[in-house]
N, C-alpha and C. Protein backbone atom coordinates (compact mmCIF):
# COMPACT_ATOMS: atom_id res chain seq x y z
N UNK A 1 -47.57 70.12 11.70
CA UNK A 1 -46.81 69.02 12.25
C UNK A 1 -45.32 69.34 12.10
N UNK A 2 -44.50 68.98 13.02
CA UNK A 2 -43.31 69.57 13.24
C UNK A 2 -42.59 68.65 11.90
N UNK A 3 -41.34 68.80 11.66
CA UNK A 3 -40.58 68.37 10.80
C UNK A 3 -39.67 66.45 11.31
N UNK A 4 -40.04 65.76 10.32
CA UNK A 4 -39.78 64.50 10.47
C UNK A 4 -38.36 63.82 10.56
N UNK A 5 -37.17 63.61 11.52
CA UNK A 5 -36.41 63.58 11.81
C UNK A 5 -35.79 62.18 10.29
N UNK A 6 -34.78 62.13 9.38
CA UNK A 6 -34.36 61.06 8.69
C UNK A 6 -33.43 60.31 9.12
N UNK A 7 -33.31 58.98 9.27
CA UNK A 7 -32.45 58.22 9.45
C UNK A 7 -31.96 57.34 9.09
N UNK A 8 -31.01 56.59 8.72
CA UNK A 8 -30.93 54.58 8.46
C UNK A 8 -31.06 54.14 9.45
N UNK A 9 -31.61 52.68 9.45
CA UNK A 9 -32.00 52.23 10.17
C UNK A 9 -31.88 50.88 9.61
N UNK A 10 -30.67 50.07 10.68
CA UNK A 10 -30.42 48.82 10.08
C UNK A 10 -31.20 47.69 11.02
N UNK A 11 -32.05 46.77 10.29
CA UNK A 11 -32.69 45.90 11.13
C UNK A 11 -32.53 44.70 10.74
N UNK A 12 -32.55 43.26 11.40
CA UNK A 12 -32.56 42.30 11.23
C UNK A 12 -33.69 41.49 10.24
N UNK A 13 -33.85 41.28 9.07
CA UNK A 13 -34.85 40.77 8.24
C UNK A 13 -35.64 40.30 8.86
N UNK A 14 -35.50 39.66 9.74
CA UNK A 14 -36.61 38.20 10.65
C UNK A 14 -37.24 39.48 11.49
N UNK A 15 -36.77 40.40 12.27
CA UNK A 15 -37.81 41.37 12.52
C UNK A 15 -38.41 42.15 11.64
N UNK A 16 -37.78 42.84 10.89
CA UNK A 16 -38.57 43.45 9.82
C UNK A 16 -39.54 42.55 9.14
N UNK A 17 -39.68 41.48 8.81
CA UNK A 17 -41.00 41.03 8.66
C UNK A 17 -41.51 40.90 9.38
N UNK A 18 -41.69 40.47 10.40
CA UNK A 18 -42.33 40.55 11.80
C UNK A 18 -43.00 41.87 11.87
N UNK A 19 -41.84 43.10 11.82
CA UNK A 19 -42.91 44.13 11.58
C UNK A 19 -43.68 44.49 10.48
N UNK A 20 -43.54 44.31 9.43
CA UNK A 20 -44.24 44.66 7.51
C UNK A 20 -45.32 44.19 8.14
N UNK A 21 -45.73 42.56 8.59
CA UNK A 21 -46.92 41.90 8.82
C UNK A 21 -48.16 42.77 9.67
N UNK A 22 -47.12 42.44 10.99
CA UNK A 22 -48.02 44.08 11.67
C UNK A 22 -48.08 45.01 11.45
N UNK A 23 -47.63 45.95 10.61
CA UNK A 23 -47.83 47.50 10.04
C UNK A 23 -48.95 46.93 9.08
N UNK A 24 -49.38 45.69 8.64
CA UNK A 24 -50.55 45.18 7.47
C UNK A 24 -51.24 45.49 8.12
N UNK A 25 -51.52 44.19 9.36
CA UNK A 25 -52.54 44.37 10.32
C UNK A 25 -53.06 45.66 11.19
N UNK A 26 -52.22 46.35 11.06
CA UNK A 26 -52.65 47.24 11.88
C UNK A 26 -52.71 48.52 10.73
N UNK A 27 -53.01 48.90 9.37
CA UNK A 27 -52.98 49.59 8.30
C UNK A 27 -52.01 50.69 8.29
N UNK A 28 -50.89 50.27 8.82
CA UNK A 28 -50.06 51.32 9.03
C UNK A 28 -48.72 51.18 7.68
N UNK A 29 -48.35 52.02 7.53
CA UNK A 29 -46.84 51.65 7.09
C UNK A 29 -46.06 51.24 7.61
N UNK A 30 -44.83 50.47 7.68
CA UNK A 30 -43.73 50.23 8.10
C UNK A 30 -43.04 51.02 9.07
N UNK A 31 -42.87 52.20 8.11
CA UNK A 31 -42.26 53.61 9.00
C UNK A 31 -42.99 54.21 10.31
N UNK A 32 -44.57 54.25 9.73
CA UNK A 32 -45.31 54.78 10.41
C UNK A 32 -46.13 53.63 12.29
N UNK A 33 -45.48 52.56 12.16
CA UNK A 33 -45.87 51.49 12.57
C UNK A 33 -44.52 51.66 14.03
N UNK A 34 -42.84 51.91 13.26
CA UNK A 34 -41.99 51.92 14.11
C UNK A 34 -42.45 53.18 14.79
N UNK A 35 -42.55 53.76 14.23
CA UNK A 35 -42.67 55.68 15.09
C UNK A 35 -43.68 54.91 16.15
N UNK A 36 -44.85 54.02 16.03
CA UNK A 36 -45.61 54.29 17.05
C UNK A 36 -45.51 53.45 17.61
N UNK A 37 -44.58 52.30 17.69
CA UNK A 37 -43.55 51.57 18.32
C UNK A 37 -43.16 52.30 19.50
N UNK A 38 -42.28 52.77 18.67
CA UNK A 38 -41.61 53.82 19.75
C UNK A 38 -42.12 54.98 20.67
N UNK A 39 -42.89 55.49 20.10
CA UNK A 39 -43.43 56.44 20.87
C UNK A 39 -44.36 55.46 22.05
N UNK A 40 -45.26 54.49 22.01
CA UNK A 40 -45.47 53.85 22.72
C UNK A 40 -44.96 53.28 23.88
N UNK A 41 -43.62 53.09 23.12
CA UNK A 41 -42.54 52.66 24.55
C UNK A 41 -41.90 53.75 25.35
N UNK A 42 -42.06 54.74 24.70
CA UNK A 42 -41.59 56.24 25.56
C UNK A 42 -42.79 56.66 25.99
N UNK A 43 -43.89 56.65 25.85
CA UNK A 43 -44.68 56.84 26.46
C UNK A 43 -45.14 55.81 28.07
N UNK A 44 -44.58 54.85 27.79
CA UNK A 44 -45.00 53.57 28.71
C UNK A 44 -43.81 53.88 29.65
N UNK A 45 -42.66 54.27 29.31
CA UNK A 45 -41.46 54.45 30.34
C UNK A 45 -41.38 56.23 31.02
N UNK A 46 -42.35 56.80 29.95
CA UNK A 46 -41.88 57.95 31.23
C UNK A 46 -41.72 59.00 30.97
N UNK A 47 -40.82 58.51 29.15
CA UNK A 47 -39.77 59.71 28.87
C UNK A 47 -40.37 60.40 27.80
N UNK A 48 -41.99 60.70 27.55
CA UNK A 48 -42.46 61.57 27.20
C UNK A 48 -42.99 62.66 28.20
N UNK A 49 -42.58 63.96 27.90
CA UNK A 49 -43.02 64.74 28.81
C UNK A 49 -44.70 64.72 28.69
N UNK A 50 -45.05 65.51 29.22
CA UNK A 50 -46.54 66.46 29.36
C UNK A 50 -46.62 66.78 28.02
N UNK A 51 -46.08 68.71 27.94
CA UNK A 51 -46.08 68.90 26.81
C UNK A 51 -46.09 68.51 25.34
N UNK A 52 -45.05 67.38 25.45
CA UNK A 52 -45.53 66.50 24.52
C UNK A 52 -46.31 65.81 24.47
N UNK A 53 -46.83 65.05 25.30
CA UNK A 53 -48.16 64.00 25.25
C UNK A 53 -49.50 64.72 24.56
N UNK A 54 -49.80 66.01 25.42
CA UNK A 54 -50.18 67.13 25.06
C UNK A 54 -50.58 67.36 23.83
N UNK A 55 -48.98 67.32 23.08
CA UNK A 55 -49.17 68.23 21.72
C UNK A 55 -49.74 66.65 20.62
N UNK A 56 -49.30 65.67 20.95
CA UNK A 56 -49.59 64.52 20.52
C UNK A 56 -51.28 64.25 20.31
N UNK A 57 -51.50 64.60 21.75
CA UNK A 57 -53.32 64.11 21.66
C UNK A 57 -53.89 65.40 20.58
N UNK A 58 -53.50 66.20 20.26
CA UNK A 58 -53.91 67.16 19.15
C UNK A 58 -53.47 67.15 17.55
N UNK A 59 -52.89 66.04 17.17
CA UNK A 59 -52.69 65.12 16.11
C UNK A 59 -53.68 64.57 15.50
């Protein structure tokens, strides 16, 4: 697995619980909950290539 990009990441409390709750429900971590947030929404808009989708479904 390629190397995990670090960042801060400032969020509004009232979402961040919003998300903690769902990263419960859904047995994810926090961290691991935004990544698939996001990748979800890049996936839904477009701006994942092939190759990557690709290398993803082999995860």
């Amino acid at each position: 697995m390629a190397k995990k990009k670090n960042f801060p990441l400032r969020i509004d409390p009232a979402l961040y619980a919003i998300i903690e709750q769902w990263a419960q429900d859904e047995f994810r971590s926090v961290n691991g909950h935004i990544e698939f947030l996001l990748r979800e929404a890049a996936r839904r808009e477009g701006r994942l290539t092939r190759k990557q989708r690709m290398e993803e479904e082999k995860e």
